[in-house]
C-alpha atoms as a PDB file:
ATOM      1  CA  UNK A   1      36.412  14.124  37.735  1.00  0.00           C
ATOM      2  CA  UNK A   2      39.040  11.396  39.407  1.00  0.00           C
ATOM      3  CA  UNK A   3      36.085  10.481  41.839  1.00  0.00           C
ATOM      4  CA  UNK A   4      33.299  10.011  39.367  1.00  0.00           C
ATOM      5  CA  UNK A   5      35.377   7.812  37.134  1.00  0.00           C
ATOM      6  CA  UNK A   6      36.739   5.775  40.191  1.00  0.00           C
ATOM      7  CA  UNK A   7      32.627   5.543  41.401  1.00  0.00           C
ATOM      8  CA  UNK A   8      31.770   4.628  37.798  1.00  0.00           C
ATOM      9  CA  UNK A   9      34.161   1.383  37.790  1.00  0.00           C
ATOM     10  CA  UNK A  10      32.961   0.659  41.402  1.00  0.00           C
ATOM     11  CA  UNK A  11      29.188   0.392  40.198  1.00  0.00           C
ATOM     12  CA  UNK A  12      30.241  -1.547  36.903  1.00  0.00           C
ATOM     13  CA  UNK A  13      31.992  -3.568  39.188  1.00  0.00           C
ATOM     14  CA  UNK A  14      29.317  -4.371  41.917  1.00  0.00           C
ATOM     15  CA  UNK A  15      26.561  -5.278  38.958  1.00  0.00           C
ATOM     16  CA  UNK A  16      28.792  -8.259  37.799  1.00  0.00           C
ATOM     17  CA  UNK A  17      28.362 -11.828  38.825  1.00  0.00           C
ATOM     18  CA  UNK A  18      31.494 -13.776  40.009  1.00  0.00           C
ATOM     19  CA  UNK A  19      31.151 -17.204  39.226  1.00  0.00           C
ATOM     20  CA  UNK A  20      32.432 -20.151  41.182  1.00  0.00           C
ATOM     21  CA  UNK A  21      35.684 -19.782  39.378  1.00  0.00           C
ATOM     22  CA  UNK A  22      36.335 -16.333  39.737  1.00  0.00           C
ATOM     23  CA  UNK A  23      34.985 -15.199  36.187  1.00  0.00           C
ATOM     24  CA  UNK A  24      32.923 -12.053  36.381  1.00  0.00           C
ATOM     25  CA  UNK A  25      29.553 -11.846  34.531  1.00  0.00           C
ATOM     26  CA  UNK A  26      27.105  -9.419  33.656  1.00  0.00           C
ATOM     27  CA  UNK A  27      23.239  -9.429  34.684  1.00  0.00           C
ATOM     28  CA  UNK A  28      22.594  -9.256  30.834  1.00  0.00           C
ATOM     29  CA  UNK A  29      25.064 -12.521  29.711  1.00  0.00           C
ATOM     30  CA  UNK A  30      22.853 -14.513  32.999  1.00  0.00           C
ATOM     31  CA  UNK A  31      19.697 -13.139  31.426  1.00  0.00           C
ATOM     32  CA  UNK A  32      20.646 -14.273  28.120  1.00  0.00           C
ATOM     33  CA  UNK A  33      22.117 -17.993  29.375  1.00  0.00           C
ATOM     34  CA  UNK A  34      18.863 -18.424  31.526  1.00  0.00           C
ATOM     35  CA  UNK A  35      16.409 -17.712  28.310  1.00  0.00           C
ATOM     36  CA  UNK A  36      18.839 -20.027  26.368  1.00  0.00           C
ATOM     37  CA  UNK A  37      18.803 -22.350  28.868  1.00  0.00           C
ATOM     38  CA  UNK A  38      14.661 -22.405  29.122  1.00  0.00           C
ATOM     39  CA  UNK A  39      14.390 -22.507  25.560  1.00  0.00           C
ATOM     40  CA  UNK A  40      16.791 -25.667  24.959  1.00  0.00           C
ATOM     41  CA  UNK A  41      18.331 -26.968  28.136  1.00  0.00           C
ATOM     42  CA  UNK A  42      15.481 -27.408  30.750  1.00  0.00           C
ATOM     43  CA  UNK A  43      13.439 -30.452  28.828  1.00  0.00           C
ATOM     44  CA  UNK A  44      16.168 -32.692  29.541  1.00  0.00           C
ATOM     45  CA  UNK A  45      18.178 -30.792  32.576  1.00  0.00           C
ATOM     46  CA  UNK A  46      14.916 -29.450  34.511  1.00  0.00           C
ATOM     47  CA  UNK A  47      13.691 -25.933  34.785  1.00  0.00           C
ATOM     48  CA  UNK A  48      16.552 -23.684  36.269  1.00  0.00           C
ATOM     49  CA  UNK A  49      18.614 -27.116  36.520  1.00  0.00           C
ATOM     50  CA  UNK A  50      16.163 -28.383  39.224  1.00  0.00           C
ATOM     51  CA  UNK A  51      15.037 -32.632  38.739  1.00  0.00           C
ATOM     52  CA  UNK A  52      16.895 -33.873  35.415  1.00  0.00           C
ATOM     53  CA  UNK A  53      14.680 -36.430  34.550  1.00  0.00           C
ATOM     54  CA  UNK A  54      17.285 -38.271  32.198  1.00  0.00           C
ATOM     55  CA  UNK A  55      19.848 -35.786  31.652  1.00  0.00           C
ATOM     56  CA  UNK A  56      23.223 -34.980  34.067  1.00  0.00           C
ATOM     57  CA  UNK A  57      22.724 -32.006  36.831  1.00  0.00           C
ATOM     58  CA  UNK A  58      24.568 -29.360  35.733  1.00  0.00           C
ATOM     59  CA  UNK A  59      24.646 -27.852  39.297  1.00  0.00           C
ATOM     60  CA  UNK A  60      27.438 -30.480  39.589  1.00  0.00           C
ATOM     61  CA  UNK A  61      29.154 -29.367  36.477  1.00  0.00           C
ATOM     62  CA  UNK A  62      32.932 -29.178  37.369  1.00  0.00           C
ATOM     63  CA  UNK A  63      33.274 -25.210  37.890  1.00  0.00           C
ATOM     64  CA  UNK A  64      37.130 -25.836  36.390  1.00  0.00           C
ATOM     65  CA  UNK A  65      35.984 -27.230  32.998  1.00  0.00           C
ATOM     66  CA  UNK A  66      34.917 -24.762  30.421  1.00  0.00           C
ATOM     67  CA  UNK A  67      36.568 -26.076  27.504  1.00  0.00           C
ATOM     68  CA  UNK A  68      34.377 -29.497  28.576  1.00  0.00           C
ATOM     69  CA  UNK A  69      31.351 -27.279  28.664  1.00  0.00           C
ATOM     70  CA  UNK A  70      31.599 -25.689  25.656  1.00  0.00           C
ATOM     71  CA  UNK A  71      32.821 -29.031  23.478  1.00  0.00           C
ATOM     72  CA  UNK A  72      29.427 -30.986  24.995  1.00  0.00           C
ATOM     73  CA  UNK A  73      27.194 -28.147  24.149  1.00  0.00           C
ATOM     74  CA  UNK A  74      28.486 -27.454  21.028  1.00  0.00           C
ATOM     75  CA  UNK A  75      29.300 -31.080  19.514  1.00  0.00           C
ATOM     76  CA  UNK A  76      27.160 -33.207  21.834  1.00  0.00           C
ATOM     77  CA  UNK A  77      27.449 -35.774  24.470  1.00  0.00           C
ATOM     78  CA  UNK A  78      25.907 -39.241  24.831  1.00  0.00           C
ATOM     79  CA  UNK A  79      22.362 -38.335  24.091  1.00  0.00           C
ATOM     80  CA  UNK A  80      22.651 -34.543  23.737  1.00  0.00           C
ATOM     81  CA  UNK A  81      22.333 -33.714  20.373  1.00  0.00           C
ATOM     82  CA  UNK A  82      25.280 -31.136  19.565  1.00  0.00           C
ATOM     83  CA  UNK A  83      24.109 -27.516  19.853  1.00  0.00           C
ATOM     84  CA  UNK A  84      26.987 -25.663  17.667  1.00  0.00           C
ATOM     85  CA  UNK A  85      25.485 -24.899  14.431  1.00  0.00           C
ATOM     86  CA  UNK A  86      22.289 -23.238  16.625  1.00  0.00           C
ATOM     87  CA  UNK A  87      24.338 -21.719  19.110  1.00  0.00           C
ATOM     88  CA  UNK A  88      26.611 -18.692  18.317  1.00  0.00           C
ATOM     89  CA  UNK A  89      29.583 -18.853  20.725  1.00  0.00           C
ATOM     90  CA  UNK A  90      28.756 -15.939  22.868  1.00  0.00           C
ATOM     91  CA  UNK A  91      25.200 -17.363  23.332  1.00  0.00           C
ATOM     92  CA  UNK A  92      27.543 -20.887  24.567  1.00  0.00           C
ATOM     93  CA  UNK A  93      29.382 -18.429  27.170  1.00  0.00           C
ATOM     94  CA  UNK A  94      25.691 -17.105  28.245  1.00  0.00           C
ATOM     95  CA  UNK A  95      25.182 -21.020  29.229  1.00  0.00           C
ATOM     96  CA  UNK A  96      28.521 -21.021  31.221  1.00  0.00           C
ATOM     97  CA  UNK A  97      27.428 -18.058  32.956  1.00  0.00           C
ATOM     98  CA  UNK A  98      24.075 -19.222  34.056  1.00  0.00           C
ATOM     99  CA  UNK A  99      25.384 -23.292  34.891  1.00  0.00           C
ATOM    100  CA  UNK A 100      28.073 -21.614  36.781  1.00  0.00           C
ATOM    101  CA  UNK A 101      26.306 -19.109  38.697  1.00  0.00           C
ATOM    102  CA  UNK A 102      22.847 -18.449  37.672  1.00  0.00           C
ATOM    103  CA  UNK A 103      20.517 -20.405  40.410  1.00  0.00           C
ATOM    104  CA  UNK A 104      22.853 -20.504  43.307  1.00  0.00           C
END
């Protein structure tokens, strides 16, 4: 019973995504961030944050700054419109997930 629990936490561990800064994330939370991102990122940041044609690259998003992340998506920056009454807060960490790891 020992070995099938221990195998168990090995396989939940192996299906998570580490991001640049060590967070772990699951296939489902970089599904979610990439439809997110498709549906209200990639006009302005490019599809799968490839040629920004006005907007900044979010492959060069600073890996260390989540809280700077999450206050520009949810209240705006320069000329994106603020996100946070559209966006519930675990669909903002689905974002994260994807900027941070999702096409690398």
């Amino acid at each position: 019973m020992i070995r099938v629990r221990v195998f168990g936490a090995a396989l939940a561990l192996a299906v998570m995504s580490v991001g640049a800064t060590g967070e772990s994330f699951s296939p489902d939370q970089l599904r979610a961030g990439a439809e997110i991102f498709e549906r209200n990122c990639a006009p302005c940041h490019g599809p799968r944050m490839r040629d920004p044609e006005s907007a900044f690259d979010l492959r060069k998003f600073p890996r260390d700054q989540h809280d700077r992340f999450v206050s520009s998506v949810t209240r705006g920056k320069n000329q994106m419109p603020p996100w946070g009454d559209m966006l519930k807060a675990d669909e903002i960490e689905a974002l994260w997930a994807y900027v941070t790891t999702g096409e690398r």
